[in-house]
Protein backbone atom coordinates (compact mmCIF):
# COMPACT_ATOMS: atom_id res chain seq x y z
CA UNK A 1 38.11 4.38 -62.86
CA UNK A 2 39.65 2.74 -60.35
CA UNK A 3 38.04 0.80 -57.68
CA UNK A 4 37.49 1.81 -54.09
CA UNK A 5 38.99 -0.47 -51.18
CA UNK A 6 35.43 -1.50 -50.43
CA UNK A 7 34.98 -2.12 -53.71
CA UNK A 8 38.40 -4.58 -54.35
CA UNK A 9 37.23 -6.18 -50.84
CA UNK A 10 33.45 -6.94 -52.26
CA UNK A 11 35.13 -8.76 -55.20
CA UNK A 12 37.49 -10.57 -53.11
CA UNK A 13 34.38 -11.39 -50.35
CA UNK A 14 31.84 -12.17 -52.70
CA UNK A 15 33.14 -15.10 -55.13
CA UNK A 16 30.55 -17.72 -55.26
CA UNK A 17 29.75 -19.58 -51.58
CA UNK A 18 32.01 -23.18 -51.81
CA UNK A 19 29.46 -26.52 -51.29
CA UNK A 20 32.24 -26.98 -48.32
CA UNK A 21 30.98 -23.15 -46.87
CA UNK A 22 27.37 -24.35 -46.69
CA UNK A 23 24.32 -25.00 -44.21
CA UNK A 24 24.80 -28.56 -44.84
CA UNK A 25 29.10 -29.23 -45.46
CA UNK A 26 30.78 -26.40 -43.53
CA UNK A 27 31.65 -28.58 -40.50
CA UNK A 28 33.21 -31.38 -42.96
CA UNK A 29 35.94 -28.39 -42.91
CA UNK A 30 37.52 -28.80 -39.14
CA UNK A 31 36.81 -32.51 -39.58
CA UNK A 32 39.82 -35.48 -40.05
CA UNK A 33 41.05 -35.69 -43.92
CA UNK A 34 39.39 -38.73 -43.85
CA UNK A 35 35.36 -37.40 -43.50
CA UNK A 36 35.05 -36.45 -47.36
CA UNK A 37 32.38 -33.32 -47.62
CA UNK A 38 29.04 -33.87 -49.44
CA UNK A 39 29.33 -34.41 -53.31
CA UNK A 40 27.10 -32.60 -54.89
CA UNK A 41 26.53 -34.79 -58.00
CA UNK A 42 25.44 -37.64 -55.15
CA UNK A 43 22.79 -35.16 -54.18
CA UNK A 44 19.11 -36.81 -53.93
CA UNK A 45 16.58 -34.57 -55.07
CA UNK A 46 15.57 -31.28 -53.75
CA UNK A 47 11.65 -31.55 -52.45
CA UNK A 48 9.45 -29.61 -55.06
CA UNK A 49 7.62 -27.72 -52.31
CA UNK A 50 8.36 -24.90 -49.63
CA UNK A 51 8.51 -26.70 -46.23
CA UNK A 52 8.11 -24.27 -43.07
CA UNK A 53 10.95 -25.44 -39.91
CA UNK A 54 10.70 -24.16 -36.59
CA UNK A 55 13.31 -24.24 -33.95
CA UNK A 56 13.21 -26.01 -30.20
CA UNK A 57 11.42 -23.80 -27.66
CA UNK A 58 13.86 -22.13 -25.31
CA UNK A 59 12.85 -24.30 -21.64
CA UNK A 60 14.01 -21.02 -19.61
CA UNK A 61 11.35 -18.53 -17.97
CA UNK A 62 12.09 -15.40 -19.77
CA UNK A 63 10.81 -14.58 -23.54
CA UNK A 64 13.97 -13.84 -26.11
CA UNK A 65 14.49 -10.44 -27.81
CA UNK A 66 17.32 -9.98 -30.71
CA UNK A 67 19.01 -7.22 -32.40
CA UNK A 68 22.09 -7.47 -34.80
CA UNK A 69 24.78 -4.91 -34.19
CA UNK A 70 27.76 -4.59 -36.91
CA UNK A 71 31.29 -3.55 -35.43
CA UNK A 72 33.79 -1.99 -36.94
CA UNK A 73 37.42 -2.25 -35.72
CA UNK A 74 39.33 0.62 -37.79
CA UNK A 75 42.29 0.05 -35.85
CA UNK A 76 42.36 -3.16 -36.61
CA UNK A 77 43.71 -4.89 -40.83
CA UNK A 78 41.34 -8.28 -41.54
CA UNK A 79 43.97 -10.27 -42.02
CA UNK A 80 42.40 -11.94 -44.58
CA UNK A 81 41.26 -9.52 -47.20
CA UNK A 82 42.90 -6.36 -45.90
CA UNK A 83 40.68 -2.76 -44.35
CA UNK A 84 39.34 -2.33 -41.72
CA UNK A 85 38.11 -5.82 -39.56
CA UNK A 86 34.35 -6.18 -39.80
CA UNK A 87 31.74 -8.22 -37.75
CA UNK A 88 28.25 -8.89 -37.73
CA UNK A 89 26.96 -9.99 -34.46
CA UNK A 90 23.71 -11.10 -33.34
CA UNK A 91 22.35 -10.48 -29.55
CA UNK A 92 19.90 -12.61 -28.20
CA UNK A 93 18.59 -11.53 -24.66
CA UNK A 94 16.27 -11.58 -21.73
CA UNK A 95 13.14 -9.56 -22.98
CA UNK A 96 10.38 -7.66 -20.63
CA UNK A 97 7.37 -9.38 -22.76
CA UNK A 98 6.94 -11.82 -25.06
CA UNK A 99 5.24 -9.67 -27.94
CA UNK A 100 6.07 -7.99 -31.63
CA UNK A 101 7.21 -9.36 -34.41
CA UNK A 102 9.27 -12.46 -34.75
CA UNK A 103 12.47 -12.07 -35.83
CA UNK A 104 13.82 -13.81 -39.10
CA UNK A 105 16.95 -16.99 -39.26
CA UNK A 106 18.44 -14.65 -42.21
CA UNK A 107 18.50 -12.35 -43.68
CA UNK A 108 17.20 -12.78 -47.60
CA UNK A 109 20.52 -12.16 -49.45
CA UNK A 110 22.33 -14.67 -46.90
CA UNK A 111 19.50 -17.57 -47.48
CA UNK A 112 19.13 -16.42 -51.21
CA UNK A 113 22.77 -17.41 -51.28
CA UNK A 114 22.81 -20.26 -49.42
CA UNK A 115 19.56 -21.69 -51.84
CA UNK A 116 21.46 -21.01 -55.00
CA UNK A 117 24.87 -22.58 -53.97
CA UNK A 118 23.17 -25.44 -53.16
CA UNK A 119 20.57 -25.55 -56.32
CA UNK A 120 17.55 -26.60 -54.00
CA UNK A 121 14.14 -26.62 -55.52
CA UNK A 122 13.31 -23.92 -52.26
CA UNK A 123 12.21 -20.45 -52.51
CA UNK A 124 15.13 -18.18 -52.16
CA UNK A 125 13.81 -16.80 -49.05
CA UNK A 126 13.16 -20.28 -47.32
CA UNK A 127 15.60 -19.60 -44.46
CA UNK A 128 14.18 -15.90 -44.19
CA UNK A 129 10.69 -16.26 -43.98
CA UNK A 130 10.37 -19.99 -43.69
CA UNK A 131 12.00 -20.77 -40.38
CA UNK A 132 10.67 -19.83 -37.33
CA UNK A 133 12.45 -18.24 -34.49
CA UNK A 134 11.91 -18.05 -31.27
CA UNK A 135 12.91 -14.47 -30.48
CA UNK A 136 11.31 -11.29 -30.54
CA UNK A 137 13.18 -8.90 -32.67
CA UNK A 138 14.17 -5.68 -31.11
CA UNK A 139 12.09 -6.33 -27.89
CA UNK A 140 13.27 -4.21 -24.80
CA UNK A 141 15.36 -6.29 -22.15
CA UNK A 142 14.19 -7.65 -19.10
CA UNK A 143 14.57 -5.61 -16.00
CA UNK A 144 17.39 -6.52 -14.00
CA UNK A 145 18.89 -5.03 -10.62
CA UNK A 146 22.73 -7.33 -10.59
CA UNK A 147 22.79 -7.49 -14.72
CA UNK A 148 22.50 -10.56 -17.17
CA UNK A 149 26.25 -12.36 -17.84
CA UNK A 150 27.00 -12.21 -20.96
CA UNK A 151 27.61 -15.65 -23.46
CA UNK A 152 29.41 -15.01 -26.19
CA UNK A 153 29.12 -17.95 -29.63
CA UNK A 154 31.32 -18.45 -32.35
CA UNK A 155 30.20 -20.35 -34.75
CA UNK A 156 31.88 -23.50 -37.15
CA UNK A 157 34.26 -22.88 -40.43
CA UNK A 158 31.82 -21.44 -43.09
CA UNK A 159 29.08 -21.19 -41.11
CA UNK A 160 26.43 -18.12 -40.47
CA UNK A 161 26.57 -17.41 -36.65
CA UNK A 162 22.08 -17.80 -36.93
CA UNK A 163 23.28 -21.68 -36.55
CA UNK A 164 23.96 -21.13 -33.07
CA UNK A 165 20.17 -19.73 -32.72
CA UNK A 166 18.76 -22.44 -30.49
CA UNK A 167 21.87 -22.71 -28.26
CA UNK A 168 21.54 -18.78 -27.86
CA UNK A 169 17.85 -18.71 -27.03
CA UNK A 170 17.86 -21.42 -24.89
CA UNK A 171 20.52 -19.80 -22.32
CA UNK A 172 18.76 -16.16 -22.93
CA UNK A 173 15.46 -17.92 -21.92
CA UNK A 174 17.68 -18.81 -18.74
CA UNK A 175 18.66 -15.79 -18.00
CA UNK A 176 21.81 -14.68 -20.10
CA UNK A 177 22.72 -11.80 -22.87
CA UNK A 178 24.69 -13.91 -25.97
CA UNK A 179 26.76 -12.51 -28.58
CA UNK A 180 26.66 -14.51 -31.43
CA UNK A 181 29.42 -13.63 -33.79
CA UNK A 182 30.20 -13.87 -37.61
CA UNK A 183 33.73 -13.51 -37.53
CA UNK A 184 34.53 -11.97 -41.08
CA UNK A 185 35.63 -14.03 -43.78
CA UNK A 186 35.51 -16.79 -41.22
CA UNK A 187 31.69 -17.49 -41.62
CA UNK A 188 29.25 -17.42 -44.77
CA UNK A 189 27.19 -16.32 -46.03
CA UNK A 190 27.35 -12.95 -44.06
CA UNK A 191 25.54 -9.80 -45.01
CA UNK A 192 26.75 -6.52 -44.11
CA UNK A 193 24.19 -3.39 -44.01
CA UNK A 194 25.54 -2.28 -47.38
CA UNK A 195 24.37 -5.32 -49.28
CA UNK A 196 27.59 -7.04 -49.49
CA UNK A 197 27.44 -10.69 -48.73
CA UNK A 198 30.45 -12.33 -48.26
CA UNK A 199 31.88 -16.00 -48.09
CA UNK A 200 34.50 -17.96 -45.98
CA UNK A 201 38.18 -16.65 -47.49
CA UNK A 202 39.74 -17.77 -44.84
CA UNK A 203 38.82 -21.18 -45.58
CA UNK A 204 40.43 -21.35 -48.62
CA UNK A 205 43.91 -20.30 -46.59
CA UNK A 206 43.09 -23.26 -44.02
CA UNK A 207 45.06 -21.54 -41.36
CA UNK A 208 43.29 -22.66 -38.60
CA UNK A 209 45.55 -21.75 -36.16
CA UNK A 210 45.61 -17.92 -37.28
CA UNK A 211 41.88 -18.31 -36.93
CA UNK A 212 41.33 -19.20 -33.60
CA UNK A 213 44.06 -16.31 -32.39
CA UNK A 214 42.30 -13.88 -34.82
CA UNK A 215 38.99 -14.79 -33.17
CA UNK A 216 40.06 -14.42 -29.98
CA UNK A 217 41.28 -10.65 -30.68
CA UNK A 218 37.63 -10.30 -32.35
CA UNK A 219 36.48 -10.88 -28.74
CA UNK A 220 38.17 -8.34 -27.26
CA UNK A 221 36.82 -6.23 -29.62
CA UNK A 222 33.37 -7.24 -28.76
CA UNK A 223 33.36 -6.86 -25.35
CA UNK A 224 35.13 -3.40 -25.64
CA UNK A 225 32.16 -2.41 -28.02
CA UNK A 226 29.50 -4.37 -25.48
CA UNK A 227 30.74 -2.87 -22.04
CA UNK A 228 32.98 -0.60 -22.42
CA UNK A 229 32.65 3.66 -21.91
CA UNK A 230 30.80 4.20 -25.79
CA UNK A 231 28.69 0.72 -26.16
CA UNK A 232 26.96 -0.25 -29.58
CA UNK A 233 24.21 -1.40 -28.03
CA UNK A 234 21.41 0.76 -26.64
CA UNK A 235 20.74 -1.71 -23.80
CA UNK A 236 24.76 -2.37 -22.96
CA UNK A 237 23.45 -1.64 -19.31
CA UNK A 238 21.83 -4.83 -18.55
CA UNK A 239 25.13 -7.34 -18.96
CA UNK A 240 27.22 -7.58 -16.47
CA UNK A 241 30.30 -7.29 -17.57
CA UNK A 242 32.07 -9.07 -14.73
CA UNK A 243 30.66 -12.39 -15.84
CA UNK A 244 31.19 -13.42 -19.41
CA UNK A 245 31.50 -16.43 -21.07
CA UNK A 246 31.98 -18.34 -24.31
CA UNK A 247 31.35 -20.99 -26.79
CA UNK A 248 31.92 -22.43 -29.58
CA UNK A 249 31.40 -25.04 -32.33
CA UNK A 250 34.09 -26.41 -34.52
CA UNK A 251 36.61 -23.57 -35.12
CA UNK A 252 34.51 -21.58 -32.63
CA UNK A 253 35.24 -24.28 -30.10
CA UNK A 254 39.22 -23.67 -30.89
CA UNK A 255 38.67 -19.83 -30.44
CA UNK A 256 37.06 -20.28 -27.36
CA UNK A 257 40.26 -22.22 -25.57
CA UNK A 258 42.59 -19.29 -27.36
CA UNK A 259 39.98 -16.57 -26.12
CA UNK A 260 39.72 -18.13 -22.42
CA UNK A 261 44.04 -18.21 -22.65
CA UNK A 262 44.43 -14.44 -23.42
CA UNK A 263 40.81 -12.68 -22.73
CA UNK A 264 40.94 -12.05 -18.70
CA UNK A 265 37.37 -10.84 -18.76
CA UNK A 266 36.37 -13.98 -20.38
CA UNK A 267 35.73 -16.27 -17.07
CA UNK A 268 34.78 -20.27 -18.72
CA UNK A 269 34.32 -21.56 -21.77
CA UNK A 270 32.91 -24.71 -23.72
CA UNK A 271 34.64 -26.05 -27.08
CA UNK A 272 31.76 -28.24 -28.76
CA UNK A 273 33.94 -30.51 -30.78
CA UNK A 274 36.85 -27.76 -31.97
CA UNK A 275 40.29 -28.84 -32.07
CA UNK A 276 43.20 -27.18 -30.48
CA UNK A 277 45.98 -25.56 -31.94
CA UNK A 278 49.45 -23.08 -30.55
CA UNK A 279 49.65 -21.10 -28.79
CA UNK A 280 46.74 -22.25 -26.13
CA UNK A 281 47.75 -26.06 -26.97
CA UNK A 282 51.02 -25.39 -25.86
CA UNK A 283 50.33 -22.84 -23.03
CA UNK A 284 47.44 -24.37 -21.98
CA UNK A 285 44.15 -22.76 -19.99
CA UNK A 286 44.02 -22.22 -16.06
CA UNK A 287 40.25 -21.38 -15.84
CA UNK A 288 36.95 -23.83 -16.52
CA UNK A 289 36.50 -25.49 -19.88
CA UNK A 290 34.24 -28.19 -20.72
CA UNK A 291 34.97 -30.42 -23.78
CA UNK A 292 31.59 -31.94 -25.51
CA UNK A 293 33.18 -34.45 -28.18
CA UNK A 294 31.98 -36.33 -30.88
CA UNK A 295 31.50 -40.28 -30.31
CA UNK A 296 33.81 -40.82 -33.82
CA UNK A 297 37.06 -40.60 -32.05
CA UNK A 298 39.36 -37.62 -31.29
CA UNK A 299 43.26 -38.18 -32.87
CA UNK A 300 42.42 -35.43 -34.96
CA UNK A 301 41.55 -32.39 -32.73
CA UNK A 302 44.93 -32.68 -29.96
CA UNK A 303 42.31 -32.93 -27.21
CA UNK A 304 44.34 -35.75 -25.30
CA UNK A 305 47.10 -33.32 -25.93
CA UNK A 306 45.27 -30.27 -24.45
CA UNK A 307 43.60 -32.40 -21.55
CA UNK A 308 46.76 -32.21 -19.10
CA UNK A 309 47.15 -28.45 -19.90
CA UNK A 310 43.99 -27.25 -18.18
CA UNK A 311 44.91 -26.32 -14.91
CA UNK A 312 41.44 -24.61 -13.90
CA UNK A 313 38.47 -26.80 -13.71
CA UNK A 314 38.03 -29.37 -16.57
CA UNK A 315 35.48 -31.79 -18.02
CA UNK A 316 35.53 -33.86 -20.93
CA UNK A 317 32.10 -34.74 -21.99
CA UNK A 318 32.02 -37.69 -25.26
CA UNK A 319 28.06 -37.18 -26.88
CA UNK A 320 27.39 -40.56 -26.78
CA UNK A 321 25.49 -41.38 -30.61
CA UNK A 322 26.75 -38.08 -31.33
CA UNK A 323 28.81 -36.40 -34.82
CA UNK A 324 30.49 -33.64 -35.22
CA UNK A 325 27.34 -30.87 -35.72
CA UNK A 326 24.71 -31.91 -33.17
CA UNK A 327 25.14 -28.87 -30.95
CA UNK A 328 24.03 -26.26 -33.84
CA UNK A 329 20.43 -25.90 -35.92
CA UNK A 330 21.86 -27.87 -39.16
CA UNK A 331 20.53 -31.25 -38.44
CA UNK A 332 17.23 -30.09 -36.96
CA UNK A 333 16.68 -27.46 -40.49
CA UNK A 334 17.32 -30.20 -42.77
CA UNK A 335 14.71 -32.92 -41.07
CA UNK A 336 12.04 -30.42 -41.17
CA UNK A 337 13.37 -28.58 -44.24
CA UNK A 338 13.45 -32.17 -46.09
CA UNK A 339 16.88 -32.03 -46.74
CA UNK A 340 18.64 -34.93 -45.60
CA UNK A 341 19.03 -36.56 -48.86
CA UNK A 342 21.45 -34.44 -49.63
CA UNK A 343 23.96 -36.54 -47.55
CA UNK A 344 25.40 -39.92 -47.78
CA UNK A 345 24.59 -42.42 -44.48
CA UNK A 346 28.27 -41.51 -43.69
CA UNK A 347 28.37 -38.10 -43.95
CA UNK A 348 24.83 -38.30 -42.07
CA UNK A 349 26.70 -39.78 -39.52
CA UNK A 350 29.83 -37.77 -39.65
CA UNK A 351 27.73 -34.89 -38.88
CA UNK A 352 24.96 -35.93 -36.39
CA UNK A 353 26.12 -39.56 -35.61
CA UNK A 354 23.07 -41.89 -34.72
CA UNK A 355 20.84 -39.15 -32.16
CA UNK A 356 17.93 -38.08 -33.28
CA UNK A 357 18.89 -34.34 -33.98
CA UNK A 358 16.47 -32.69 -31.46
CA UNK A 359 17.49 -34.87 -28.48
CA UNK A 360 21.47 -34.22 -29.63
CA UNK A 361 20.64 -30.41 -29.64
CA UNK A 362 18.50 -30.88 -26.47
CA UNK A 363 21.61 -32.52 -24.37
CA UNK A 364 24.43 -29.57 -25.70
CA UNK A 365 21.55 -26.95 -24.16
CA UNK A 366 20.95 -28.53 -21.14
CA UNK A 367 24.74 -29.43 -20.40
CA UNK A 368 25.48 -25.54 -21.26
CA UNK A 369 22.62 -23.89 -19.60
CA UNK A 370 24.10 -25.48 -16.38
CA UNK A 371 27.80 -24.87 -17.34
CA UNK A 372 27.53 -20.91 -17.32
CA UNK A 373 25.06 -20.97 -14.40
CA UNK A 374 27.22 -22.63 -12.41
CA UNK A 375 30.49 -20.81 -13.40
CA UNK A 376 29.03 -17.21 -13.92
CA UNK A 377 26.50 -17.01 -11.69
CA UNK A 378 27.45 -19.80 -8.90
CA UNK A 379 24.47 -21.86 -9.53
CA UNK A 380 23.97 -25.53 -7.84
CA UNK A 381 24.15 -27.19 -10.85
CA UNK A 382 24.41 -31.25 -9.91
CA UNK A 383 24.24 -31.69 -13.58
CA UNK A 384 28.11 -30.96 -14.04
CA UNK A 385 29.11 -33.71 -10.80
CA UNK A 386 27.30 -36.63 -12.61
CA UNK A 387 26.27 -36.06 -16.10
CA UNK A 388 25.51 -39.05 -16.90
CA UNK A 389 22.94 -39.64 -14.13
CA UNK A 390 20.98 -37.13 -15.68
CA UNK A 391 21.38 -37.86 -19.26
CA UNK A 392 23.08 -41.01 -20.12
CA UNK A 393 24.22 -39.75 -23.56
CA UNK A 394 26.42 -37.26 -21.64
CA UNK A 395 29.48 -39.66 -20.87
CA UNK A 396 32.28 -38.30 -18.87
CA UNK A 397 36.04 -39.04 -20.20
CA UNK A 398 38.75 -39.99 -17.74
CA UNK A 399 42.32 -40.09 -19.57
CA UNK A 400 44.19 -41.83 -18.12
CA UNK A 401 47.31 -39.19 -17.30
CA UNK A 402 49.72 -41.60 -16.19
């Protein structure tokens, strides 16, 4: 018989997740030709026992509920399988009490998937049931009189949007509703409710480019499905939906300067080490975006390009120590996972550069927390006049324009 468009889209999704689509390569995707991505057969070997990880505390004074939602645009092809354009998303939030059950990294399929691809000695489920979040799954929202803004994340190339976790509960802890989004076909591994788990096809086209302005019209979508008249969330009622922001890492960060270009209701944005492409590299951005950039140089990503094209309020933040992936969960997972073996010293460094992992992550919160307070809420934030002063890993670029 013949097959059913789901069907021809599951065998087109579900080919077998790339090394270069996994937890610990996907960013060598958006990186220069130059940073090779992990060889497998250099691979140390995989620790014999189940190690438990837990992620940083959020510092903020509210606990963190989560619910996933999945959206369906039927007006809307995927332009790169074809049907209907699907996405997973993940809400993280401002929750009444901290109580109930915690709520899992991934799902089982996604970390069975992830285990297999990369042959670790690890239970299939270790990124299920053997990470600990901080977030309380399902948990009713705090109560709120103005509304929470709204963040919304998009992760790397090939990666699940759960690597964004800590960056999401930290600024829910402080106050915000995030969206984190697995843009289809764009992320892996991604399950969908029917048990199909799908990988990065769009990587394999390496239109980058198309990407960012498909991701952008993704966000739309969200926010139509988040605030507008029919919302797909219960608790729609507590974002404010005249303050919304966004960010994102690698290709996220490249979606974020498209989104902020043709998105009015999206206000400010931070790119965390994307590069820029047409049309926004060319049309440029009039409203706030913050730049937090590797300390490995930049002639790759067309930021000095970009820099004289924001006309809105700019900063351009170099990690000091830094690589490309210190603002996401990777390098934190595989210290406490025992998994660093599985890169080279240079693609360590590519990656995470020469900060410890926590204090890396620690810095991209802290920087962001006070980004979107100040922006969305009109926060005091002294943070964003003199990084440095706080953290001296937070160096502020001055190109010189002339």
């Amino acid at each position: 018989m013949p097959r059913t468009e789901r069907e021809e889209r599951r065998a087109v999704a579900a080919r077998p997740l790339r090394t270069a689509t996994t937890l610990v390569a996907a960013a060598a995707l958006a990186l220069p030709a130059s940073v090779a991505a992990p060889d497998p057969a250099a691979a140390g070997p995989a620790p014999a026992e189940a190690p438990r990880a837990l992620l940083p505390e959020p510092t903020g004074d509210h606990p963190v509920g989560t619910t996933d939602l999945h959206l369906v645009d039927e007006g809307r092809e995927d332009v790169w399988v074809g049907g209907p354009r699907e996405l997973m998303v993940t809400l993280w939030y401002p929750a009444r009490v901290d109580a109930g059950r915690s709520a899992p990294y991934m799902t089982g399929a996604e970390s069975a998937a992830m285990v297999a691809e990369l042959g670790l000695d690890l239970p299939d489920d270790v990124l299920h049931r053997g990470v600990r979040t901080n977030s309380r799954r399902n948990a009713p929202p705090a109560r709120t009189d103005d509304g929470f803004p709204l963040v919304v994340l998009s992760p790397g190339a090939g990666l699940n949007r759960t690597e964004l976790s800590s960056l999401a509960e930290e600024l829910a802890g402080h106050g915000f509703v995030v969206a984190g989004v697995d843009h289809a076909h764009e992320a892996a591994p991604v399950e969908f409710p029917d048990g199909l788990v799908t990988e990065c096809a769009a990587c394999r086209n390496g239109d980058w480019a198309l990407g960012a302005v498909n991701r952008a019209r993704d966000v739309s979508f969200l926010l139509d499905r988040l605030t507008g008249p029919d919302p797909a969330w219960r608790w729609s009622r507590v974002i404010d939906a005249s303050r919304v922001g966004m960010a994102g890492h690698s290709w996220g960060g490249s979606a974020t300067a498209e989104t902020l270009r043709v998105e009015e209701r999206v206000d400010a944005g931070i790119n965390l080490d994307g590069p820029y492409y047409p049309p926004v590299l060319e049309e440029g951005v009039d409203k706030p975006l913050a730049l937090i950039e590797n300390d490995q140089g930049n002639a790759w990503n067309g930021v000095e390009e970009m820099w004289p094209r924001l006309e809105g309020w700019r900063q351009w933040i170099r990690l000091d120590g830094s690589g490309h992936s210190n603002g996401i969960d990777r390098g934190v997972l595989m210290e406490q996972l025992g998994l660093t073996g599985m890169l080279t010293p240079e693609q360590w460094r590519a990656q995470f550069g020469d900060l410890p992992v926590e204090r890396g992550l620690a810095l991209v919160r802290a920087y962001s927390v006070a980004f979107f307070d100040h922006h969305l809420r009109g926060g005091d934030q002294p943070l964003l006049e003199d990084p440095e002063s706080f953290h001296p890993e937070l160096v502020v670029v001055e190109p010189d324009e002339g």
